[in-house]
C-alpha atoms as a PDB file:
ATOM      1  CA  UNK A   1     242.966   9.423 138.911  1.00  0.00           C
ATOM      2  CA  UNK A   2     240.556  10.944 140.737  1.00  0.00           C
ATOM      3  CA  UNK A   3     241.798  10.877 144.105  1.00  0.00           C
ATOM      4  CA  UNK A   4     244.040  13.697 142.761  1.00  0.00           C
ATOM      5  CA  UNK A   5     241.280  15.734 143.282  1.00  0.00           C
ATOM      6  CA  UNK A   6     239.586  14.809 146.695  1.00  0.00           C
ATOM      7  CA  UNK A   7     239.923  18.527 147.411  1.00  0.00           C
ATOM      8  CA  UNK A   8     235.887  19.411 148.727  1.00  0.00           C
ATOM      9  CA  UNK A   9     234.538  22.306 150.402  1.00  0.00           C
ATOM     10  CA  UNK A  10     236.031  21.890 153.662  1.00  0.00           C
ATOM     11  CA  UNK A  11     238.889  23.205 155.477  1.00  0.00           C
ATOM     12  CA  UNK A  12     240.625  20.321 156.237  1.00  0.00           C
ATOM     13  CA  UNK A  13     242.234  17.128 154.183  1.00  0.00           C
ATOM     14  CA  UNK A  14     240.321  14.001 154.619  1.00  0.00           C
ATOM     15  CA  UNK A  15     242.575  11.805 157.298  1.00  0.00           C
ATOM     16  CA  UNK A  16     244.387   9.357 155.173  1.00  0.00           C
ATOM     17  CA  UNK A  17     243.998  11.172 151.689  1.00  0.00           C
ATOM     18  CA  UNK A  18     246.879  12.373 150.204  1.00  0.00           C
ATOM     19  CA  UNK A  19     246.810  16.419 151.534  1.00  0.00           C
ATOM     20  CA  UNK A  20     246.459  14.579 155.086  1.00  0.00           C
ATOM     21  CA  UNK A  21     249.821  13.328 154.609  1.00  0.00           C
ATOM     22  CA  UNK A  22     251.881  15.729 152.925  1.00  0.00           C
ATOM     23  CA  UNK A  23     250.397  18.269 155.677  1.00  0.00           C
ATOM     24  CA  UNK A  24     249.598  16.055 158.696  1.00  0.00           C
ATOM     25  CA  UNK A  25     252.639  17.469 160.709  1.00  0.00           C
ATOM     26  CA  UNK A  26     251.677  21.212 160.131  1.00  0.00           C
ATOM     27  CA  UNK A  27     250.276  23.704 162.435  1.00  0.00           C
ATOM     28  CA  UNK A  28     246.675  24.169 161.622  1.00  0.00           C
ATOM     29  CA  UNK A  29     246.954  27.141 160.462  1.00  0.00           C
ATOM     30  CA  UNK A  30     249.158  26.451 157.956  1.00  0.00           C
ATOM     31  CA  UNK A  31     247.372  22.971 157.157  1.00  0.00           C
ATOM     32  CA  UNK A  32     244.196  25.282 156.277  1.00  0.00           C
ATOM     33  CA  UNK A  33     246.300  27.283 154.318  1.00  0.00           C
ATOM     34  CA  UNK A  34     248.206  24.809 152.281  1.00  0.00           C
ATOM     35  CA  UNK A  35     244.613  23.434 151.457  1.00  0.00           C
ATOM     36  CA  UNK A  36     243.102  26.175 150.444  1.00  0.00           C
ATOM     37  CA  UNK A  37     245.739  26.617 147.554  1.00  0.00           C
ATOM     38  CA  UNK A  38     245.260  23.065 146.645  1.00  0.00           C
ATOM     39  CA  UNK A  39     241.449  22.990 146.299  1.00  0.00           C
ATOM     40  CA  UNK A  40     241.821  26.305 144.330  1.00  0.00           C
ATOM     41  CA  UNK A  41     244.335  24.576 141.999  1.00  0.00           C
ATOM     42  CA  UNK A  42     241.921  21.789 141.975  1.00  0.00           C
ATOM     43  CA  UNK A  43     239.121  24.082 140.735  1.00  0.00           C
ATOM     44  CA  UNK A  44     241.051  25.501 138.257  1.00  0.00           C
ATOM     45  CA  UNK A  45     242.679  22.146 136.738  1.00  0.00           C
ATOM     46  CA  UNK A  46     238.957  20.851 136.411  1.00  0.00           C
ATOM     47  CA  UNK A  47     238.344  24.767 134.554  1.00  0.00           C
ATOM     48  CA  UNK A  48     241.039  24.636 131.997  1.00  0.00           C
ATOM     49  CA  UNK A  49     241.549  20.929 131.472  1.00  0.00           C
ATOM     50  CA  UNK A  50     239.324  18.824 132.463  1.00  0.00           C
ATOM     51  CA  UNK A  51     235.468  20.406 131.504  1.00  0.00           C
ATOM     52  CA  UNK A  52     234.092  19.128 128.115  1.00  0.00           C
ATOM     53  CA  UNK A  53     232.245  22.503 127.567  1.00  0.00           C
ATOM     54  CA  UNK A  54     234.900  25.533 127.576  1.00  0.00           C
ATOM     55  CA  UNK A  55     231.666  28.378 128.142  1.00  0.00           C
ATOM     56  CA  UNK A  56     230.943  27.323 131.734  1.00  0.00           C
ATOM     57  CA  UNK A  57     234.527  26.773 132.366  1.00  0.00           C
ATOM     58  CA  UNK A  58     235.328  30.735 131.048  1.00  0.00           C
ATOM     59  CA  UNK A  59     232.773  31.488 133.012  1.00  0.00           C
ATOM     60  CA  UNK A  60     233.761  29.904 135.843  1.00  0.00           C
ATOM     61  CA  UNK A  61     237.199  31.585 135.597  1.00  0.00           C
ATOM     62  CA  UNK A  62     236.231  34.811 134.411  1.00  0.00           C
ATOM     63  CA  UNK A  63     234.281  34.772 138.222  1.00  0.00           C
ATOM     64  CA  UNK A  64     237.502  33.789 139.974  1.00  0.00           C
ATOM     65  CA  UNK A  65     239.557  36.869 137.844  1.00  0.00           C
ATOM     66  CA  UNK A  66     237.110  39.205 139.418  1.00  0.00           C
ATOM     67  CA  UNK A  67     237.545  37.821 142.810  1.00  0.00           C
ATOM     68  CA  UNK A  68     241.754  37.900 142.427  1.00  0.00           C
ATOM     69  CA  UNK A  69     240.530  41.655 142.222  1.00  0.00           C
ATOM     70  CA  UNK A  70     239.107  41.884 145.424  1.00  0.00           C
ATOM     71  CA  UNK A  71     242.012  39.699 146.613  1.00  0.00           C
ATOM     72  CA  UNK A  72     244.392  42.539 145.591  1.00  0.00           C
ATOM     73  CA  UNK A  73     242.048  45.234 147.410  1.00  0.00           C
ATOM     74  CA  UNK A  74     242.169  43.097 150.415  1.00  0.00           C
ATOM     75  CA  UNK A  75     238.627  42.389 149.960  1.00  0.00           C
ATOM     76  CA  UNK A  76     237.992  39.142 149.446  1.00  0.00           C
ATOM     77  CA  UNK A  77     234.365  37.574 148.968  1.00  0.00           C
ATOM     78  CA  UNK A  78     235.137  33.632 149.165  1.00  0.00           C
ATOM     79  CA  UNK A  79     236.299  31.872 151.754  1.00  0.00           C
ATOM     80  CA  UNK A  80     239.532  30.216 149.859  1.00  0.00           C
ATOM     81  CA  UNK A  81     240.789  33.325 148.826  1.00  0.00           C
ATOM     82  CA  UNK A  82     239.923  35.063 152.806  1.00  0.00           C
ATOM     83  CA  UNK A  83     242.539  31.832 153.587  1.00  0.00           C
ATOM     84  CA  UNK A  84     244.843  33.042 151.049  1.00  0.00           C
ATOM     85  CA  UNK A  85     244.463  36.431 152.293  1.00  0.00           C
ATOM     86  CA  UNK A  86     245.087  35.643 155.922  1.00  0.00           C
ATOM     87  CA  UNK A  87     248.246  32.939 154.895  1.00  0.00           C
ATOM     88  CA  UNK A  88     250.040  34.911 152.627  1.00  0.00           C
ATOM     89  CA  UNK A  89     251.783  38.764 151.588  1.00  0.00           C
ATOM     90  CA  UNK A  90     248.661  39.787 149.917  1.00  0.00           C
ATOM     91  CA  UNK A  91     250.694  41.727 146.924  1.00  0.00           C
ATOM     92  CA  UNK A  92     252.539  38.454 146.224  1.00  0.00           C
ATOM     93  CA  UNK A  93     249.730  36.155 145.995  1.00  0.00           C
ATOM     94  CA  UNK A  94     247.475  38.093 143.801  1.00  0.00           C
ATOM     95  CA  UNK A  95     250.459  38.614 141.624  1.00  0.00           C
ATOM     96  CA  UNK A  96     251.382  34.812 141.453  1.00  0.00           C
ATOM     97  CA  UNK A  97     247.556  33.741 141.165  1.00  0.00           C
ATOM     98  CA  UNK A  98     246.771  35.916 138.221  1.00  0.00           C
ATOM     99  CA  UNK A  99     249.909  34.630 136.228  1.00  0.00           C
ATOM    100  CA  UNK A 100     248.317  31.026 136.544  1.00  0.00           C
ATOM    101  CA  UNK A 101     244.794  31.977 136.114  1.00  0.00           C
ATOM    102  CA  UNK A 102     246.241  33.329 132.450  1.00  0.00           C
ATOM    103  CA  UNK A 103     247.402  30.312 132.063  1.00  0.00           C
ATOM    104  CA  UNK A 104     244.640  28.639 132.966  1.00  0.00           C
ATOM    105  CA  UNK A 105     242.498  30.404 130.430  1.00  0.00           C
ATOM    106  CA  UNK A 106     245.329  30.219 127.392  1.00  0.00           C
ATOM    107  CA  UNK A 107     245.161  26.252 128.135  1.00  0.00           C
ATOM    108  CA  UNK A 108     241.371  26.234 128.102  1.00  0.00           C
ATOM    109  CA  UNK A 109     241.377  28.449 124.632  1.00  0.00           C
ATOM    110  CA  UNK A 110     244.305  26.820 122.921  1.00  0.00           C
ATOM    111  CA  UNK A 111     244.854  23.356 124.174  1.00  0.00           C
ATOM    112  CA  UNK A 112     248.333  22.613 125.026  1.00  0.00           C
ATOM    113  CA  UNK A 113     251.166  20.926 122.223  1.00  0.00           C
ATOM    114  CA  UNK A 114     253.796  22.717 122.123  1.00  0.00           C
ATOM    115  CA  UNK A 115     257.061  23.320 123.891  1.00  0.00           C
ATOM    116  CA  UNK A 116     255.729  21.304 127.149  1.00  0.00           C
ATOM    117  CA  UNK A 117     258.713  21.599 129.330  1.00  0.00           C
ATOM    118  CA  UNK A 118     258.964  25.743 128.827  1.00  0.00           C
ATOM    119  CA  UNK A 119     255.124  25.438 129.564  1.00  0.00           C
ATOM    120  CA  UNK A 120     255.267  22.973 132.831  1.00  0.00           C
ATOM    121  CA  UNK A 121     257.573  25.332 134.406  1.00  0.00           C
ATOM    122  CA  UNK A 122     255.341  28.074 134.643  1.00  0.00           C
ATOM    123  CA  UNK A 123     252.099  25.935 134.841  1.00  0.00           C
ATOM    124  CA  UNK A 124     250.540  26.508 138.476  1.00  0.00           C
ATOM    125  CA  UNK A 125     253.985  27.799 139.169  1.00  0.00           C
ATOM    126  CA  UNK A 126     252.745  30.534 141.241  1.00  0.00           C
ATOM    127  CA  UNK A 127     250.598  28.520 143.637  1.00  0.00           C
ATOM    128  CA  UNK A 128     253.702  26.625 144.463  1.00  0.00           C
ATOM    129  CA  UNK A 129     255.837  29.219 145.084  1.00  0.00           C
ATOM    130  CA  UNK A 130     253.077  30.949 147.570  1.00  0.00           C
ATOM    131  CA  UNK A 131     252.780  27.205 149.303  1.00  0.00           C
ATOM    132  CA  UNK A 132     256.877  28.194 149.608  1.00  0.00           C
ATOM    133  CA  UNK A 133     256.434  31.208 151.228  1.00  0.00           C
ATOM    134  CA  UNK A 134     253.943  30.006 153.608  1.00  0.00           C
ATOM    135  CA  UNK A 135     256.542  27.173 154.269  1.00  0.00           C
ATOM    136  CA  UNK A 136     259.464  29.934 154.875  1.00  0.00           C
ATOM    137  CA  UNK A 137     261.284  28.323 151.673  1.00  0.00           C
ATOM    138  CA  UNK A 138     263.330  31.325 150.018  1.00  0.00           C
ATOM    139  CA  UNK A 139     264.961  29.120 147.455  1.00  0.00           C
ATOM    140  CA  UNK A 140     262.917  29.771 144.279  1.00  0.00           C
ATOM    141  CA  UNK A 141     264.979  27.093 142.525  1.00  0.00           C
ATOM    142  CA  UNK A 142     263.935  24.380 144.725  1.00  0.00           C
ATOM    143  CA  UNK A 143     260.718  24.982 144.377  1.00  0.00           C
ATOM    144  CA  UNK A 144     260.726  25.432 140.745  1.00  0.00           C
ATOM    145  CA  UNK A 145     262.522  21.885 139.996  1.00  0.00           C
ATOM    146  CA  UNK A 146     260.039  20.086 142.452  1.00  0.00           C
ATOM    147  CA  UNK A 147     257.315  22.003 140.363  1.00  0.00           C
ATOM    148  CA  UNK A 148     257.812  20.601 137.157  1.00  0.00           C
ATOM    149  CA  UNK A 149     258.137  17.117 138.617  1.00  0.00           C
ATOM    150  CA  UNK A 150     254.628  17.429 140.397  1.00  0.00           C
ATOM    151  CA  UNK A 151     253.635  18.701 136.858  1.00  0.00           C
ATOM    152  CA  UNK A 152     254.958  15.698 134.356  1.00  0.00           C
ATOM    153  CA  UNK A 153     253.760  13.465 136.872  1.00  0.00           C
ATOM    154  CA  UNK A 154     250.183  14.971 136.754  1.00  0.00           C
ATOM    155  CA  UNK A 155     250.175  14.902 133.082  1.00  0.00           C
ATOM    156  CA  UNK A 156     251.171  11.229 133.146  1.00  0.00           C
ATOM    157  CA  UNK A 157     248.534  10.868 135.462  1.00  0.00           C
ATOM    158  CA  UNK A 158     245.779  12.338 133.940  1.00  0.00           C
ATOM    159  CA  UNK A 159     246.984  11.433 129.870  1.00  0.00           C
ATOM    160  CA  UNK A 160     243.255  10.226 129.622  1.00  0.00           C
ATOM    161  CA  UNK A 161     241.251  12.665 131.014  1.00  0.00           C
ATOM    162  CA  UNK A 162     243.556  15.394 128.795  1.00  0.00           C
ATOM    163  CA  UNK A 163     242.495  13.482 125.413  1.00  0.00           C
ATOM    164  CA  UNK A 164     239.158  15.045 124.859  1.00  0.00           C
ATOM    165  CA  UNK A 165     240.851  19.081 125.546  1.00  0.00           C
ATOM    166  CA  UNK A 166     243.607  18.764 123.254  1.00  0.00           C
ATOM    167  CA  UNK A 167     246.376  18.172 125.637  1.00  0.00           C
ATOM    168  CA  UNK A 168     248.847  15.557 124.431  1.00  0.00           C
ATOM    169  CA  UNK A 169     252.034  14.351 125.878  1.00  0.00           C
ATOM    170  CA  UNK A 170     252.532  12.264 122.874  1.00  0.00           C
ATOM    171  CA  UNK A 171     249.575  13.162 120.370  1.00  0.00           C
ATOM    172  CA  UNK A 172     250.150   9.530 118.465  1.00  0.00           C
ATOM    173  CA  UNK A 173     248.646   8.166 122.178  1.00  0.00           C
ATOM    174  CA  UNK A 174     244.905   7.795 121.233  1.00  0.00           C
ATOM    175  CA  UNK A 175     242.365   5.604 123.447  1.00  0.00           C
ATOM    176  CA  UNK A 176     243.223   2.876 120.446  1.00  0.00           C
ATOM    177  CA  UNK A 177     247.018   2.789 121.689  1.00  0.00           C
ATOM    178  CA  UNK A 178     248.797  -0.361 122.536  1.00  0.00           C
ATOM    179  CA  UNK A 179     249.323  -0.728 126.061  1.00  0.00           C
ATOM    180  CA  UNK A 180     252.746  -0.835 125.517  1.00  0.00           C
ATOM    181  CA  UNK A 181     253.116   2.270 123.448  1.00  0.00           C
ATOM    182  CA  UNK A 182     251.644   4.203 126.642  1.00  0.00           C
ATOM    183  CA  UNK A 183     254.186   2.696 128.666  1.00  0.00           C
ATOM    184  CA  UNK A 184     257.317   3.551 127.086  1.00  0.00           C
ATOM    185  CA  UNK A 185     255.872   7.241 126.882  1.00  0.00           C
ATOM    186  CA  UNK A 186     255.101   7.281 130.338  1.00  0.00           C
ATOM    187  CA  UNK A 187     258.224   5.992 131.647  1.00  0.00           C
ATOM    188  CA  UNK A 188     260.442   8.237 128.823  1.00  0.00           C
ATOM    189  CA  UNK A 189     258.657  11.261 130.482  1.00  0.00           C
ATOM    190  CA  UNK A 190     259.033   9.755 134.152  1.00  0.00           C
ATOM    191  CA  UNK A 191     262.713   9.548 133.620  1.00  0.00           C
ATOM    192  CA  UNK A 192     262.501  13.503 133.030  1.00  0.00           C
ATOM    193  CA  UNK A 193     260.806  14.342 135.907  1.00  0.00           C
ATOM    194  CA  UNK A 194     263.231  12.141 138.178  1.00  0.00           C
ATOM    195  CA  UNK A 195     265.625  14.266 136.887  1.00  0.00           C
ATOM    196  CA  UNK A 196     263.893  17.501 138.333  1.00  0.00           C
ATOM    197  CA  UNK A 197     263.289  15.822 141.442  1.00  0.00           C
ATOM    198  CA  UNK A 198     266.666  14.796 142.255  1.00  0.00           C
ATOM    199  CA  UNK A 199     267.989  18.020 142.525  1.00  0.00           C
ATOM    200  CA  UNK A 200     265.073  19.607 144.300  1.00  0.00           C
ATOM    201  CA  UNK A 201     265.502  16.602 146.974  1.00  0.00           C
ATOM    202  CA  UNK A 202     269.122  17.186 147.034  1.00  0.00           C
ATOM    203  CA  UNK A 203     268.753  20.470 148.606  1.00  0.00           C
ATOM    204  CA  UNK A 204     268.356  20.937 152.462  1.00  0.00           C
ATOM    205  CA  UNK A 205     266.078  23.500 151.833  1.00  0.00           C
ATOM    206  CA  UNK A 206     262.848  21.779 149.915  1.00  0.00           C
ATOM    207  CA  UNK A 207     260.145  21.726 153.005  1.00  0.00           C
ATOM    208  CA  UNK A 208     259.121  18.725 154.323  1.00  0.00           C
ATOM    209  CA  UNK A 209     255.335  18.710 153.267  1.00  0.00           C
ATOM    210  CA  UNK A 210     256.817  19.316 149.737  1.00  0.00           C
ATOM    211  CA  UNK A 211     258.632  16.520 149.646  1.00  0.00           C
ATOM    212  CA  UNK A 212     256.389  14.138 151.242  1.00  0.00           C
ATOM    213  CA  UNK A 213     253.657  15.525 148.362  1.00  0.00           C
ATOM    214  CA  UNK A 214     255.946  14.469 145.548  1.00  0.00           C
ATOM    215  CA  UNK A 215     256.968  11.267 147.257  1.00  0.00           C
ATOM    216  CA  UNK A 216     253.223   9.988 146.738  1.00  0.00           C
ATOM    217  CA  UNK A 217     253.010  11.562 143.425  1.00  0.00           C
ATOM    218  CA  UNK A 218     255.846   9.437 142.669  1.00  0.00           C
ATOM    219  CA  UNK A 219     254.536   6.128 143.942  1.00  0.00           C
ATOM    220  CA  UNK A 220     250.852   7.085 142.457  1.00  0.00           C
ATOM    221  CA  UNK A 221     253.106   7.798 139.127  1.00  0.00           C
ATOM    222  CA  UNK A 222     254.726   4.467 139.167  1.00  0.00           C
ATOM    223  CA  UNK A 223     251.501   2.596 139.884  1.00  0.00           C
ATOM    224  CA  UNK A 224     249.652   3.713 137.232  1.00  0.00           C
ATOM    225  CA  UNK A 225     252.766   3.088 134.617  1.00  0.00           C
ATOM    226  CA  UNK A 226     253.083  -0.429 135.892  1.00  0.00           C
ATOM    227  CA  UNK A 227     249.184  -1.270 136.568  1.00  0.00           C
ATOM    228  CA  UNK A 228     247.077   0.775 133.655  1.00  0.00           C
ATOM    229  CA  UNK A 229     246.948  -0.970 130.179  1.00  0.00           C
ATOM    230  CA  UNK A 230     245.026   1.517 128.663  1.00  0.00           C
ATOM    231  CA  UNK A 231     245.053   4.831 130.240  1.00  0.00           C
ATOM    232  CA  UNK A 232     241.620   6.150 128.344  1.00  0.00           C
ATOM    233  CA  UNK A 233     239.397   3.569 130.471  1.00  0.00           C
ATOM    234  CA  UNK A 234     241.222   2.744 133.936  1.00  0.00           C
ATOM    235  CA  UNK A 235     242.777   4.527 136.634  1.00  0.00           C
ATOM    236  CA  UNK A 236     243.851   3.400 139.980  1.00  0.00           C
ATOM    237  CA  UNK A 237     243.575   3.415 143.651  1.00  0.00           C
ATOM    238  CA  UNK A 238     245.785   3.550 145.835  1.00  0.00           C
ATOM    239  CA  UNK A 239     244.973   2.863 149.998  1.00  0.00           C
ATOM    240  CA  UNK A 240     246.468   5.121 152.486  1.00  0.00           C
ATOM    241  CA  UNK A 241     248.940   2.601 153.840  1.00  0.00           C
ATOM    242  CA  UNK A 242     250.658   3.272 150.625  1.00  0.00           C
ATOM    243  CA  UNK A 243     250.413   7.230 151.131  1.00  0.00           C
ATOM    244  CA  UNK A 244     251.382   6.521 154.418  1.00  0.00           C
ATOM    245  CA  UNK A 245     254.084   4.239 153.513  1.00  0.00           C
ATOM    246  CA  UNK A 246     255.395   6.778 150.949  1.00  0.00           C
ATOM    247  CA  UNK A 247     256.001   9.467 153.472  1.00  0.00           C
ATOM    248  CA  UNK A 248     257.501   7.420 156.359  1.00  0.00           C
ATOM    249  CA  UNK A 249     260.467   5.333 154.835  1.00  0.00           C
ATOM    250  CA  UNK A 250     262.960   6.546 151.831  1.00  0.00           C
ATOM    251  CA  UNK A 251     261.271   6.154 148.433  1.00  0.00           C
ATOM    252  CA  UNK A 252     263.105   4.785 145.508  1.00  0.00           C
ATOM    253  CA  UNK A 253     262.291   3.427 142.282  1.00  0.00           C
END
């Protein structure tokens, strides 16, 4: 599922990926901030879940802890966190950022297998929440249920990649699993995140960019369930008609 992670060195999304969407409507400003959060979540994801070799990726992370420092001196050295800097209270950010790069570094020491709901609430939590404040979106609860949707869904999404660092959604899934045995997981832990959806989309107060985000998580979701026999060797595609498709009409299962 790589086109999760079309986040590159640039300050804008590529026009028709899935960031162009969700953000297409913005100010610029706040398109280039929204961004910037995403490709550092993107750079952390690939850190603590997705390298083969943990030393680089401790490395890697270890570089990014001392840079949160300079962040909370109002000194910052790269330019994603100088974005971050310029986008959001400066206090607040380097608070929420250092409670996920923790995470971030407990994942990439310990794997992750137990209580997963307790830890997908908290799991990038604060990068969302600073996206929220950016957004002028008070209402921590929103945020928080759309959060662990966007989070099951990734998991779903990226059950493959997870295998090889010790992070199961159903450790009896192995690359020798029936096709059918990944579907009924999937679609048992889909049925949870629609639940944490729901209410986040019944509120008024979920920002639009949110909810267009988790609108083509949730067609990129259902996809994958419906198209990927065995989740170890395929992934999908999906063209930006759909992503555009996703964010223009009502979206239902």
């Amino acid at each position: 599922m790589d086109y999760l992670f079309e986040c590159a060195a640039q300050q804008l999304p590529v026009t028709g990926s899935l960031y162009y969407y969700a953000y297409r409507r913005l100010s610029k400003d706040k398109m280039i901030a929204l961004y910037a959060l995403d490709q550092l979540k993107y750079q952390w994801v690939k850190a603590g879940e997705l390298y083969h070799e943990p030393y680089p990726a401790l490395e890697k992370l270890k570089w990014w802890q001392q840079e949160l420092g300079r962040l909370k001196d109002d000194k910052p050295t790269v330019p994603l966190a100088q974005i971050i800097a310029n986008s959001a209270n400066t206090a607040y950010a380097f608070q929420k950022l250092s409670d996920d790069l923790e995470r971030v570094i407990e994942t990439l020491a310990q794997g992750r297998e137990h209580e997963l709901l307790a830890h997908f609430s908290q799991n990038f939590l604060g990068i969302a929440l600073i996206k929220a404040e950016i957004l002028g979106c008070k209402h921590a609860k929103v945020i928080e249920d759309l959060h662990m949707f966007d989070e099951i869904t990734r998991h779903i999404l990226l059950a493959g990649k997870h295998y090889s660092r010790g992070i199961y959604l159903d450790k009896s899934l192995t690359p020798e699993t029936a096709n059918t045995k990944f579907s009924h997981m999937a679609n048992t832990w889909l049925d949870k995140a629609e639940s944490y959806r729901n209410k986040a989309l019944a509120s008024k107060d979920l920002p639009r960019p949110l909810k267009h985000f988790s609108n083509m998580q949730a067609l990129a979701c259902r996809q994958f369930i419906k198209k990927v026999d065995n989740p170890f060797r395929q992934s999908i595609h999906l063209s930006p008609f759909r992503l555009l498709f996703a964010v223009t009409f009502p979206f239902k299962r």
